[in-house]
N, C-alpha and C. Protein backbone atom coordinates (compact mmCIF):
# COMPACT_ATOMS: atom_id res chain seq x y z
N UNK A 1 107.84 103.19 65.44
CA UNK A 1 108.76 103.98 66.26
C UNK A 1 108.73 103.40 67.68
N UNK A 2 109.95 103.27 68.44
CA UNK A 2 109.72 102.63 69.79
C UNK A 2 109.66 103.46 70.68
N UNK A 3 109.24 103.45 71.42
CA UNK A 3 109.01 104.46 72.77
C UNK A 3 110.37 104.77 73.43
N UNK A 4 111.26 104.41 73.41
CA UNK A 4 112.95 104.23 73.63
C UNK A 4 113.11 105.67 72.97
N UNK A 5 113.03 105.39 71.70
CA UNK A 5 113.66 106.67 70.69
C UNK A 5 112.49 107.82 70.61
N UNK A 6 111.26 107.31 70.35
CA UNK A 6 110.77 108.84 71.01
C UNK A 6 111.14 109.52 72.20
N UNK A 7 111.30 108.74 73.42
CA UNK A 7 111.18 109.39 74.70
C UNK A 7 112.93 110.69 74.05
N UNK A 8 113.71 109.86 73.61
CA UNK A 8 115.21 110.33 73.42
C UNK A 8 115.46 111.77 72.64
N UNK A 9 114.49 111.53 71.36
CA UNK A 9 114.33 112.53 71.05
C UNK A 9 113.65 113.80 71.43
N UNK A 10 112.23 113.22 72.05
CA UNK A 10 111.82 114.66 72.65
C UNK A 10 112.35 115.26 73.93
N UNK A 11 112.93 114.56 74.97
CA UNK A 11 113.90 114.82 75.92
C UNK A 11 114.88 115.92 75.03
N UNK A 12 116.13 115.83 74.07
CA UNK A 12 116.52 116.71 73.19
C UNK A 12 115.94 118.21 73.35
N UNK A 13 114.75 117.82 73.01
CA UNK A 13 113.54 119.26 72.72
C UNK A 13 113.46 119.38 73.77
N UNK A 14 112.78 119.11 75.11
CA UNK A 14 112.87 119.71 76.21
C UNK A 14 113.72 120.17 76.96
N UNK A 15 115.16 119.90 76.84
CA UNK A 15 116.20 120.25 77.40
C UNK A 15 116.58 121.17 76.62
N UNK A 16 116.16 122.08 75.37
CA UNK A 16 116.88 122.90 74.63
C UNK A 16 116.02 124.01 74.59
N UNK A 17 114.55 123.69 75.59
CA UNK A 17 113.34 125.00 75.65
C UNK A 17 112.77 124.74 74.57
N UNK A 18 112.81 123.53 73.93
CA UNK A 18 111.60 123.55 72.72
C UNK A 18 110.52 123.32 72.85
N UNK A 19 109.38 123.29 72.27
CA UNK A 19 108.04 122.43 72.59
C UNK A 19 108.04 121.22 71.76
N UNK A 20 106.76 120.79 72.33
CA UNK A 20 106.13 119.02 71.61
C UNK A 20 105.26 119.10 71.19
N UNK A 21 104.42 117.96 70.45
CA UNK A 21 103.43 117.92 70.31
C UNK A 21 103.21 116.46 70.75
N UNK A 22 102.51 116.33 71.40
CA UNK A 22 102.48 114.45 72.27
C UNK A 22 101.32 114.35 72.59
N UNK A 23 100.94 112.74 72.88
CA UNK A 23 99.76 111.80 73.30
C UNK A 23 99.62 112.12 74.82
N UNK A 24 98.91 112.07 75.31
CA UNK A 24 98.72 111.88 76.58
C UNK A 24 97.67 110.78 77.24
N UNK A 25 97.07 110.95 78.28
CA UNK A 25 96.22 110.52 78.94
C UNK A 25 94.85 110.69 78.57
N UNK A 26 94.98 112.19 78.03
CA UNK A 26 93.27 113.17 77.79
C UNK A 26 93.72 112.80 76.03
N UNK A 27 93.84 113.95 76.07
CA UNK A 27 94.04 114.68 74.30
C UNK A 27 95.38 115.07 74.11
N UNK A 28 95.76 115.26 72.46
CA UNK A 28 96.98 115.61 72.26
C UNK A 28 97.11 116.69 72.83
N UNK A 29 98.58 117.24 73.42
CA UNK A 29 98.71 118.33 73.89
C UNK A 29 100.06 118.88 73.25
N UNK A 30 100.02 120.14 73.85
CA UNK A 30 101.72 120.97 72.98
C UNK A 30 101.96 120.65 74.49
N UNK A 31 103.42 120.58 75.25
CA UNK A 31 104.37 120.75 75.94
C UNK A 31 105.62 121.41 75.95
N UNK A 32 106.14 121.35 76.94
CA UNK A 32 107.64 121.97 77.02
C UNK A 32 108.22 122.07 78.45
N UNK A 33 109.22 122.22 78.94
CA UNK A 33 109.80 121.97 80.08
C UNK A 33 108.85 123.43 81.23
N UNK A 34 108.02 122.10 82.29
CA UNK A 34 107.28 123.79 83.11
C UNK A 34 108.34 124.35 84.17
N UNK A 35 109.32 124.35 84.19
CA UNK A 35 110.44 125.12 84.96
C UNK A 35 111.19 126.17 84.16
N UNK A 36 111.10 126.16 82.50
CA UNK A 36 111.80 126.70 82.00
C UNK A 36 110.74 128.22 81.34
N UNK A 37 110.65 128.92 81.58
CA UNK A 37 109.97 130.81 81.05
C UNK A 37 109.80 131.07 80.01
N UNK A 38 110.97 130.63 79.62
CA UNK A 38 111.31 131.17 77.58
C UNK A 38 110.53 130.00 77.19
N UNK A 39 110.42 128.44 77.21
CA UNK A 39 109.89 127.28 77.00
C UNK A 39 108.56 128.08 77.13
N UNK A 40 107.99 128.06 78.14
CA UNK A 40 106.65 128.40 78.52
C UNK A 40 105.91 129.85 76.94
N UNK A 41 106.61 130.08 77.53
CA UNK A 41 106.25 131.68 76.34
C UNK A 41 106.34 131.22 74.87
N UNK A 42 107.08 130.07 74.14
CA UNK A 42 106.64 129.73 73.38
C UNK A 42 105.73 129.11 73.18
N UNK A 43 104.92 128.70 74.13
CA UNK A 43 103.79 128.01 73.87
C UNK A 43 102.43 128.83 74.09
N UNK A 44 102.84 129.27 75.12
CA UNK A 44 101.74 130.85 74.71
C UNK A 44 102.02 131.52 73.56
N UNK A 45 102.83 131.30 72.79
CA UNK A 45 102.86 132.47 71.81
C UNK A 45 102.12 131.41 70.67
N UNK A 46 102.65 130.16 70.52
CA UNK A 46 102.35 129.16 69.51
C UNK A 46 100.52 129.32 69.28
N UNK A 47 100.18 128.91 70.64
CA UNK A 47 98.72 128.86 70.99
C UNK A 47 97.54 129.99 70.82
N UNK A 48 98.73 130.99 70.47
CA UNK A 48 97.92 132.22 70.63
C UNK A 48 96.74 132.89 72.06
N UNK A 49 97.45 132.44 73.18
CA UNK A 49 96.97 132.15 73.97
C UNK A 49 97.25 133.44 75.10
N UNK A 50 96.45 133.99 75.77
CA UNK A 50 96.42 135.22 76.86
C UNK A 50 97.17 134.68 78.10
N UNK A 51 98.02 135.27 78.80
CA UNK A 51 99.01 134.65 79.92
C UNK A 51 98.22 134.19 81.33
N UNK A 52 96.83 134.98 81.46
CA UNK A 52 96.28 134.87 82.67
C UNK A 52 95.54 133.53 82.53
N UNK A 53 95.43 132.96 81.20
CA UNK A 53 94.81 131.74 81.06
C UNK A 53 95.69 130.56 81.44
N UNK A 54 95.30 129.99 82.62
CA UNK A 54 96.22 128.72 82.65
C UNK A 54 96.29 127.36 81.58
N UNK A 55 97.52 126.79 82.25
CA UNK A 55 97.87 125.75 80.99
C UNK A 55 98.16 124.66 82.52
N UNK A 56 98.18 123.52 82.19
CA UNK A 56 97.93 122.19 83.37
C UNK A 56 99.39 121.59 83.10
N UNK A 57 100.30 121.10 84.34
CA UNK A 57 101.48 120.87 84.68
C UNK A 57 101.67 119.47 84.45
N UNK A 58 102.17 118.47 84.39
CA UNK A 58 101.78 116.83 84.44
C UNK A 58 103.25 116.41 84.61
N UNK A 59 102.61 116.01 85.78
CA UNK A 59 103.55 114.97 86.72
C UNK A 59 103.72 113.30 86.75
N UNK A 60 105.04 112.32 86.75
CA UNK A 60 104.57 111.37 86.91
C UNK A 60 104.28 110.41 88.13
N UNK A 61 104.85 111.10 89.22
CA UNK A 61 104.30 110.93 90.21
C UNK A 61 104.18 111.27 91.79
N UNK A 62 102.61 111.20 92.22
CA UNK A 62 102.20 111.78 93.26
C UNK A 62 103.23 112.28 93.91
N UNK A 63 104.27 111.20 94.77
CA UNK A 63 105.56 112.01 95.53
C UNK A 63 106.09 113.17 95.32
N UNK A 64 106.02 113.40 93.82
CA UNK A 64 106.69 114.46 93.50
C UNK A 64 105.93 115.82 93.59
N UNK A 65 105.09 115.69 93.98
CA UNK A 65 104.17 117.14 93.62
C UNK A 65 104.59 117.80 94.88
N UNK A 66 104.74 117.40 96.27
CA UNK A 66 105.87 118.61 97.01
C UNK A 66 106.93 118.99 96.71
N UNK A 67 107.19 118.95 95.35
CA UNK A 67 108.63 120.16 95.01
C UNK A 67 107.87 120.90 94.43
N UNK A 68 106.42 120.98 94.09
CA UNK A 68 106.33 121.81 93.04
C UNK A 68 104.77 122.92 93.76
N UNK A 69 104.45 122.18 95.13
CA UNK A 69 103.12 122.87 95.96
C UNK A 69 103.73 123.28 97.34
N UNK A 70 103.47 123.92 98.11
CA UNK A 70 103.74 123.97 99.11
C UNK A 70 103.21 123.48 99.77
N UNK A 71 101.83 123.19 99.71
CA UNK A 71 101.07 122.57 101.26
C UNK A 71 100.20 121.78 100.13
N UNK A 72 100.14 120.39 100.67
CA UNK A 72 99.14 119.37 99.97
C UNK A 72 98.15 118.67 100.89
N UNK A 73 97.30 119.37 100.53
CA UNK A 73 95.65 118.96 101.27
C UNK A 73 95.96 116.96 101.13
N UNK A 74 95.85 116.39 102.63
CA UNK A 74 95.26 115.35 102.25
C UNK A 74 94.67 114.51 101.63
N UNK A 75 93.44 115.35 101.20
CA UNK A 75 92.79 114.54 100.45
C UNK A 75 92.89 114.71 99.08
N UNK A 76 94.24 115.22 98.31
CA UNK A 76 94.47 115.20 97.13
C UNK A 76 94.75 113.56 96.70
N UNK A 77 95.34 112.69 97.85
CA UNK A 77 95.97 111.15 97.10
C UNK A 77 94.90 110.96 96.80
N UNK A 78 93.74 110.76 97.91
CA UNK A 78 92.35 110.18 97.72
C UNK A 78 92.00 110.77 96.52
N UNK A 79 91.77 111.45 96.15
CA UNK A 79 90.91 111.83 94.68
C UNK A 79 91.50 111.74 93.80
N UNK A 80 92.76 111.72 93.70
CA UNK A 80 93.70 111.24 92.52
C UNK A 80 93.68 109.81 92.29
N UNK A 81 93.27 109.14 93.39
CA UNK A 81 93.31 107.67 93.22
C UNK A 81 91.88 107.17 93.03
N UNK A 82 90.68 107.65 93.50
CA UNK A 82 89.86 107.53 93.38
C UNK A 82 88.50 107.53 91.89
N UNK A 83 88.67 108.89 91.85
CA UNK A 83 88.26 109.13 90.88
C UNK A 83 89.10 108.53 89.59
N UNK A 84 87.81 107.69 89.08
CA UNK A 84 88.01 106.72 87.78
C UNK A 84 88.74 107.40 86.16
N UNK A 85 88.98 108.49 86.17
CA UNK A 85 89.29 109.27 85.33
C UNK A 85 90.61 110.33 85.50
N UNK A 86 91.19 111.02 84.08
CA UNK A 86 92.11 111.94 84.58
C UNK A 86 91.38 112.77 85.29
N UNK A 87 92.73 113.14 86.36
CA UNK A 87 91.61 114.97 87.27
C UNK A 87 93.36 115.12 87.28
N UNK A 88 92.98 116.91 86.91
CA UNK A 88 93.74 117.76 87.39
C UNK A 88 93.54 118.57 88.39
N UNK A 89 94.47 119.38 89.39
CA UNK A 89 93.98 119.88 90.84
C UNK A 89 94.61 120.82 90.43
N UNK A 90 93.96 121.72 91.05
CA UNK A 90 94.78 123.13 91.23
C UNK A 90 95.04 123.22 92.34
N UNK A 91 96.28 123.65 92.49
CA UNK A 91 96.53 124.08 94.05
C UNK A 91 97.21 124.92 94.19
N UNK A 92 96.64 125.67 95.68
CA UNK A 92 97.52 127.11 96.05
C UNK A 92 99.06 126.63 96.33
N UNK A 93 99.92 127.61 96.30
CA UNK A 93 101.48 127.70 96.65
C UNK A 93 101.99 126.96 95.82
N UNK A 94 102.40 127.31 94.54
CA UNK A 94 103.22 126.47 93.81
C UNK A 94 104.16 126.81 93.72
N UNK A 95 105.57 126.28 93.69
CA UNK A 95 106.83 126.80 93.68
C UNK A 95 107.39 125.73 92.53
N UNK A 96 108.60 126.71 92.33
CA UNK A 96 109.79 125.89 91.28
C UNK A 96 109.28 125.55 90.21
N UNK A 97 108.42 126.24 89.66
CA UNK A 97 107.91 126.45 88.22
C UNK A 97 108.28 127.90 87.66
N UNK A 98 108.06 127.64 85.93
CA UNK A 98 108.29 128.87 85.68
C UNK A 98 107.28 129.94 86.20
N UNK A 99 107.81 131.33 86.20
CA UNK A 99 106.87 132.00 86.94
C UNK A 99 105.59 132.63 85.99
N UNK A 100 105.84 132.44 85.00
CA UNK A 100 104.94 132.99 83.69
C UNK A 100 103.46 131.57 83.72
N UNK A 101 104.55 130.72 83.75
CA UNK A 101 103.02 129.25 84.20
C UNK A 101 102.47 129.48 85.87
N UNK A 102 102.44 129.99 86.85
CA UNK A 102 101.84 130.16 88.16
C UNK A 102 101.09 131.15 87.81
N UNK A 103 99.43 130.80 88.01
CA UNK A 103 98.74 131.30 88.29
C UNK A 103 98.90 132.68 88.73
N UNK A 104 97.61 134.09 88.94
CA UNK A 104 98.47 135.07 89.56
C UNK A 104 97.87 135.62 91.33
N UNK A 105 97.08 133.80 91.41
CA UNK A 105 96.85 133.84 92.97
C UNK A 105 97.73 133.22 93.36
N UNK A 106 98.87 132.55 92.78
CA UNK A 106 100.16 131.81 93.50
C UNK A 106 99.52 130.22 93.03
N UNK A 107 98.34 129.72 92.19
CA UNK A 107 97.67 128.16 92.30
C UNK A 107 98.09 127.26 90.76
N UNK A 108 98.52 126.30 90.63
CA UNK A 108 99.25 125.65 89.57
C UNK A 108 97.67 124.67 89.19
N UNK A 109 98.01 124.33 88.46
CA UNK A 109 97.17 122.96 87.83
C UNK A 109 97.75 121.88 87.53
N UNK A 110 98.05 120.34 88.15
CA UNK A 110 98.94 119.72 87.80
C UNK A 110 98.06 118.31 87.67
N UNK A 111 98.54 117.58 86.97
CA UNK A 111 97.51 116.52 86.68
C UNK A 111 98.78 115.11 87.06
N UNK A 112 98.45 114.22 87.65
CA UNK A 112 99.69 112.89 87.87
C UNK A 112 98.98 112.02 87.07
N UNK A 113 99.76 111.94 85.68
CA UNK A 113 99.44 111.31 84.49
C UNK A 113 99.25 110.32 85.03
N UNK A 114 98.51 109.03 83.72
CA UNK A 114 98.80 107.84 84.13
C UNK A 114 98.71 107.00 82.29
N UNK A 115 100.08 107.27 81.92
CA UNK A 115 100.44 107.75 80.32
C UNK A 115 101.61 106.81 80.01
N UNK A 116 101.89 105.67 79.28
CA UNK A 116 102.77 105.28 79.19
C UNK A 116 103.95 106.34 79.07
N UNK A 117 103.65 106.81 77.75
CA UNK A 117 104.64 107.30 77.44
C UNK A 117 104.79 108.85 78.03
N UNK A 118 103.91 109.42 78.14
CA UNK A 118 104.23 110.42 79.52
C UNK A 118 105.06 110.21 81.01
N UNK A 119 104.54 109.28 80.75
CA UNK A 119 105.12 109.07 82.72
C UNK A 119 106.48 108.83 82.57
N UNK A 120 106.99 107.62 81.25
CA UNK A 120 108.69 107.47 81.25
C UNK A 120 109.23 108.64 81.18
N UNK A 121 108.30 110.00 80.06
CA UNK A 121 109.35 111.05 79.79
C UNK A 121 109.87 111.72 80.64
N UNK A 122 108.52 112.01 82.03
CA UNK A 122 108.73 112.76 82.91
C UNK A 122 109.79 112.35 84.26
N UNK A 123 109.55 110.67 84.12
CA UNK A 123 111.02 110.46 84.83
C UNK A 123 111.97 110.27 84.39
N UNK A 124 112.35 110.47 83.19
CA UNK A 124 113.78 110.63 82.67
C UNK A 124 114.13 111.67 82.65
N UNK A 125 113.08 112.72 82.32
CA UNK A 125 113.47 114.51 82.38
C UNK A 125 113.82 114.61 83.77
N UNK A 126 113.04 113.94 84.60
CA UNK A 126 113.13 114.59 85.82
C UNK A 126 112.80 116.15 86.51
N UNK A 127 111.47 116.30 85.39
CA UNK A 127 110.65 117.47 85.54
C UNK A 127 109.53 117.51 85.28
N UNK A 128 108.78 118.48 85.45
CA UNK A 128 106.84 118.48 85.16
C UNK A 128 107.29 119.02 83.89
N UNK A 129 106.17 118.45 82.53
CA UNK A 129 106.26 119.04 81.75
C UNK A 129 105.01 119.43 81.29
N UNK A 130 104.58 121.07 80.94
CA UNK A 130 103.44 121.82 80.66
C UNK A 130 102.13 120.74 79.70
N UNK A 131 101.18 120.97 79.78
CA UNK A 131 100.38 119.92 78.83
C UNK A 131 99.25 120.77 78.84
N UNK A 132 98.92 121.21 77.56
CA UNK A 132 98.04 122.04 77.22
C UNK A 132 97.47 121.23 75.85
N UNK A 133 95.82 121.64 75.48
CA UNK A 133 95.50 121.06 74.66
C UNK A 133 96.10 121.56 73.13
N UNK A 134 96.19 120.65 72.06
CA UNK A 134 97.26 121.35 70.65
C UNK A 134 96.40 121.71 69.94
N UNK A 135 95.77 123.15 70.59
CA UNK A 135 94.68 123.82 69.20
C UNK A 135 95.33 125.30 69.62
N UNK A 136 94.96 126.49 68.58
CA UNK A 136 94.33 127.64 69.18
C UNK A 136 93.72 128.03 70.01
N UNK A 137 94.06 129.09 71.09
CA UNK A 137 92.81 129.40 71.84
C UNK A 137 91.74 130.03 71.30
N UNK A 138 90.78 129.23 71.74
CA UNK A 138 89.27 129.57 71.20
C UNK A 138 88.57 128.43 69.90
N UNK A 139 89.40 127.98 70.07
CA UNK A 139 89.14 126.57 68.68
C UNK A 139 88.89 125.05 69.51
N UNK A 140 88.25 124.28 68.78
CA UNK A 140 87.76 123.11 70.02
C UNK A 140 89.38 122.45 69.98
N UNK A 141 89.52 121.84 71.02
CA UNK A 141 90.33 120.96 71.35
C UNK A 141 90.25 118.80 70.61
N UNK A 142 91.47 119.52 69.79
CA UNK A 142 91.56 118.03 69.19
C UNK A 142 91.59 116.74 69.99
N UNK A 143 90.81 115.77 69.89
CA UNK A 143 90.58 114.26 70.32
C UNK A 143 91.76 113.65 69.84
N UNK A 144 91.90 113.51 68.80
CA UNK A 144 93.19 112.87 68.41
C UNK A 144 94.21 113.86 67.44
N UNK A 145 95.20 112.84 66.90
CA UNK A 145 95.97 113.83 66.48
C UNK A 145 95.99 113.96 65.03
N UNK A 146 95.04 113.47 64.56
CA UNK A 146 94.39 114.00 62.61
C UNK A 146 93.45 114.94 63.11
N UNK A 147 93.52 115.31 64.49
CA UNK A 147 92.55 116.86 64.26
C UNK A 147 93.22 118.15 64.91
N UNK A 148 94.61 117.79 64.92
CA UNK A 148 95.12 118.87 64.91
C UNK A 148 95.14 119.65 64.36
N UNK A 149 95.41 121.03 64.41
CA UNK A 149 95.37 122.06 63.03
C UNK A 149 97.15 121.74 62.23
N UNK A 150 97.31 121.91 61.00
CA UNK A 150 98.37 121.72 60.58
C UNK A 150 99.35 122.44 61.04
N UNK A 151 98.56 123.98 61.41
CA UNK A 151 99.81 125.12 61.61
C UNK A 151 100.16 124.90 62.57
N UNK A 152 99.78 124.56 63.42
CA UNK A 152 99.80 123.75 65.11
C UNK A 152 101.43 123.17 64.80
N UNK A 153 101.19 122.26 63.77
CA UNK A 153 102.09 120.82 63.65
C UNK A 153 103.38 121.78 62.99
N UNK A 154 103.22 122.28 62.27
CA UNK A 154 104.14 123.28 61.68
C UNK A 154 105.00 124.13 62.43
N UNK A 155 104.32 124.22 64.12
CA UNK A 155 105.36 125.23 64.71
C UNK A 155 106.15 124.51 65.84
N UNK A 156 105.47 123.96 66.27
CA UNK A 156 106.52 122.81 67.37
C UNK A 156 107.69 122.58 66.70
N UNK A 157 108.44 122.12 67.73
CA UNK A 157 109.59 121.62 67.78
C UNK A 157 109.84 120.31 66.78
N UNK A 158 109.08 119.52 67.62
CA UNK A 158 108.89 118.51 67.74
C UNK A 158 107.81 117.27 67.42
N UNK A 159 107.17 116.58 66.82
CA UNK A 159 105.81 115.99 67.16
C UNK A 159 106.51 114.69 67.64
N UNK A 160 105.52 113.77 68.12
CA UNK A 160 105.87 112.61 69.20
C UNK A 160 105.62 111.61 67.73
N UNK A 161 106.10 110.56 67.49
CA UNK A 161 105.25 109.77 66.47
C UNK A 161 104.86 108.73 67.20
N UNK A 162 104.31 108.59 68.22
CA UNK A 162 103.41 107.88 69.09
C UNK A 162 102.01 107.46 69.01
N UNK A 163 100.96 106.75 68.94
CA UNK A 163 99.72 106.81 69.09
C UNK A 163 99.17 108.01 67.79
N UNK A 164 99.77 107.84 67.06
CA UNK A 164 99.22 109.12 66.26
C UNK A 164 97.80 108.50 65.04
N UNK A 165 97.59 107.29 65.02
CA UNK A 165 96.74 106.08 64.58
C UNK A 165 95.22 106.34 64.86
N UNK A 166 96.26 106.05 66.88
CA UNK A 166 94.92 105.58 68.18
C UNK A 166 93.89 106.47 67.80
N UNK A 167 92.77 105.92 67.99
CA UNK A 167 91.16 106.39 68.15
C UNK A 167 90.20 105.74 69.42
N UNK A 168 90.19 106.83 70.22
CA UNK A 168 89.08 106.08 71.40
C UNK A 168 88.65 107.84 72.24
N UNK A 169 88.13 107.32 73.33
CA UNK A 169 86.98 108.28 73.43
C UNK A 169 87.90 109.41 74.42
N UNK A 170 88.30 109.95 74.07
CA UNK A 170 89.76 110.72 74.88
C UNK A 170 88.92 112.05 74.69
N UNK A 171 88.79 112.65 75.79
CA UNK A 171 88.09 113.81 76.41
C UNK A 171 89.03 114.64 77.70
N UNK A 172 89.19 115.83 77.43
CA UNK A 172 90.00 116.54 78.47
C UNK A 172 89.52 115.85 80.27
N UNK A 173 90.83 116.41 81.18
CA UNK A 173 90.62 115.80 82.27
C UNK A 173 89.55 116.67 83.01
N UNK A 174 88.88 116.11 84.20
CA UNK A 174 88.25 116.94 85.03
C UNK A 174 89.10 117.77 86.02
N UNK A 175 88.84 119.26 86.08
CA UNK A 175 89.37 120.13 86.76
C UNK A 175 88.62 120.80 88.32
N UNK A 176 89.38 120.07 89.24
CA UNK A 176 88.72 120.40 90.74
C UNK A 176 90.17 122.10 91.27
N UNK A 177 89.29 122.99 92.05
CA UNK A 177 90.36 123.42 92.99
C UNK A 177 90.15 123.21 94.36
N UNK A 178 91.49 122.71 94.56
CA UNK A 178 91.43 122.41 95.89
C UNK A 178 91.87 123.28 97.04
N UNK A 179 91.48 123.55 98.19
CA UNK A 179 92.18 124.97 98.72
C UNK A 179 92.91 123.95 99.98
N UNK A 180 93.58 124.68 100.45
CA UNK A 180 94.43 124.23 101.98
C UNK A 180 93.47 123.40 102.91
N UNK A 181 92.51 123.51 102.96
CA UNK A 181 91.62 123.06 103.94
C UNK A 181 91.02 121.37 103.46
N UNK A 182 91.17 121.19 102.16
CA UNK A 182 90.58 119.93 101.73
C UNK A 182 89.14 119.91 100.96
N UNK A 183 88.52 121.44 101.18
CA UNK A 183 87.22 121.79 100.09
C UNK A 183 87.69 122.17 98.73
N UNK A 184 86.97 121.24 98.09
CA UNK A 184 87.14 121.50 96.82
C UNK A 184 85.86 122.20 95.62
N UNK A 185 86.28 122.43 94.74
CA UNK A 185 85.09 122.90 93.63
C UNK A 185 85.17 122.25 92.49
N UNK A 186 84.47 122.16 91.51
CA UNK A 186 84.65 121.49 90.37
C UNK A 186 84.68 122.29 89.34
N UNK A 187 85.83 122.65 88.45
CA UNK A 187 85.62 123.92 87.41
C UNK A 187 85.64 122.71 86.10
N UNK A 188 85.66 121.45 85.61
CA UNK A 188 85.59 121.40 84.64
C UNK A 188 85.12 119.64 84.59
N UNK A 189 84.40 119.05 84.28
CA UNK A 189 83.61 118.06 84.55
C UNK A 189 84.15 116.98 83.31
């Protein structure tokens, strides 16, 4: 399958509020357009998942994350560029997302992929699209995508036929919050 016609087809699904099931950077994840509510809510519903629990935004790049934060601490480039691994940030004031994905202190989680085939989708959509891991909540999070659960695969929209082969050491990203000031914490290592 070429990356041409996947990107084409799941674009389709995101523009119609469907979800995915796709490769990323970390682990397979479910997606769906994070501007769109009804999109969002199917994936909480898919996931079986509680609303106050966040789900991580993925961007393809840095520039773009002032449409979607209001105030960006400095030292977010630095640690995005720095640190040798995915990191996702949370940050206060997020706007122009759906409102069901914002946090309910106003703080998003957005990660600036670095994904072949993520990064084309997200600049052809020309939107953040949600990236959550493709299990149940409360079930471990699949490494690849023969450890997905079937019913998982059964309710999407969509699956990516991408990397669905690949095997390597793919572990969720590290999760810092960052506040206005440039102090950060580390919630997920």
């Amino acid at each position: 399958m070429s990356l041409d016609l996947e990107i084409k087809k799941t674009l389709k699904v995101l523009k119609k509020g469907g979800t995915v099931l796709y490769p990323t950077d970390t682990i397979w994840g479910i997606g769906c357009d994070a501007t769109n509510s009804k999109a969002v809510e199917k994936v909480y519903a898919l996931k079986k998942r509680e609303h106050h629990k966040a789900m991580i935004v993925l961007l393809a790049d840095f520039n773009d994350l002032e449409k979607y934060v209001s105030e960006i601490p400095e030292i977010a480039n630095d640690l995005i560029h720095y640190i040798n691994r995915p990191l996702t940030i949370v940050y206060d004031g997020a706007r122009n997302l759906a409102s069901n994905l914002i946090n309910s202190d106003g703080s998003i989680a957005i990660r600036i992929v670095n994904h072949i085939f993520c990064c084309a989708l997200i600049r052809e959509f020309g939107k953040p699209i949600v990236s959550t891991s493709a299990n149940f909540s409360q079930s471990p999070s699949p490494l690849f995508y023969s450890n997905v659960n079937e019913e998982i695969k059964s309710k999407v929209d969509y699956i990516v036929k991408l990397e669905q082969e690949f095997r390597s050491t793919n572990k969720a990203s590290t999760v810092i919050k960052l506040d206005k000031t440039g102090n950060y914490t580390v919630i997920r290592e």
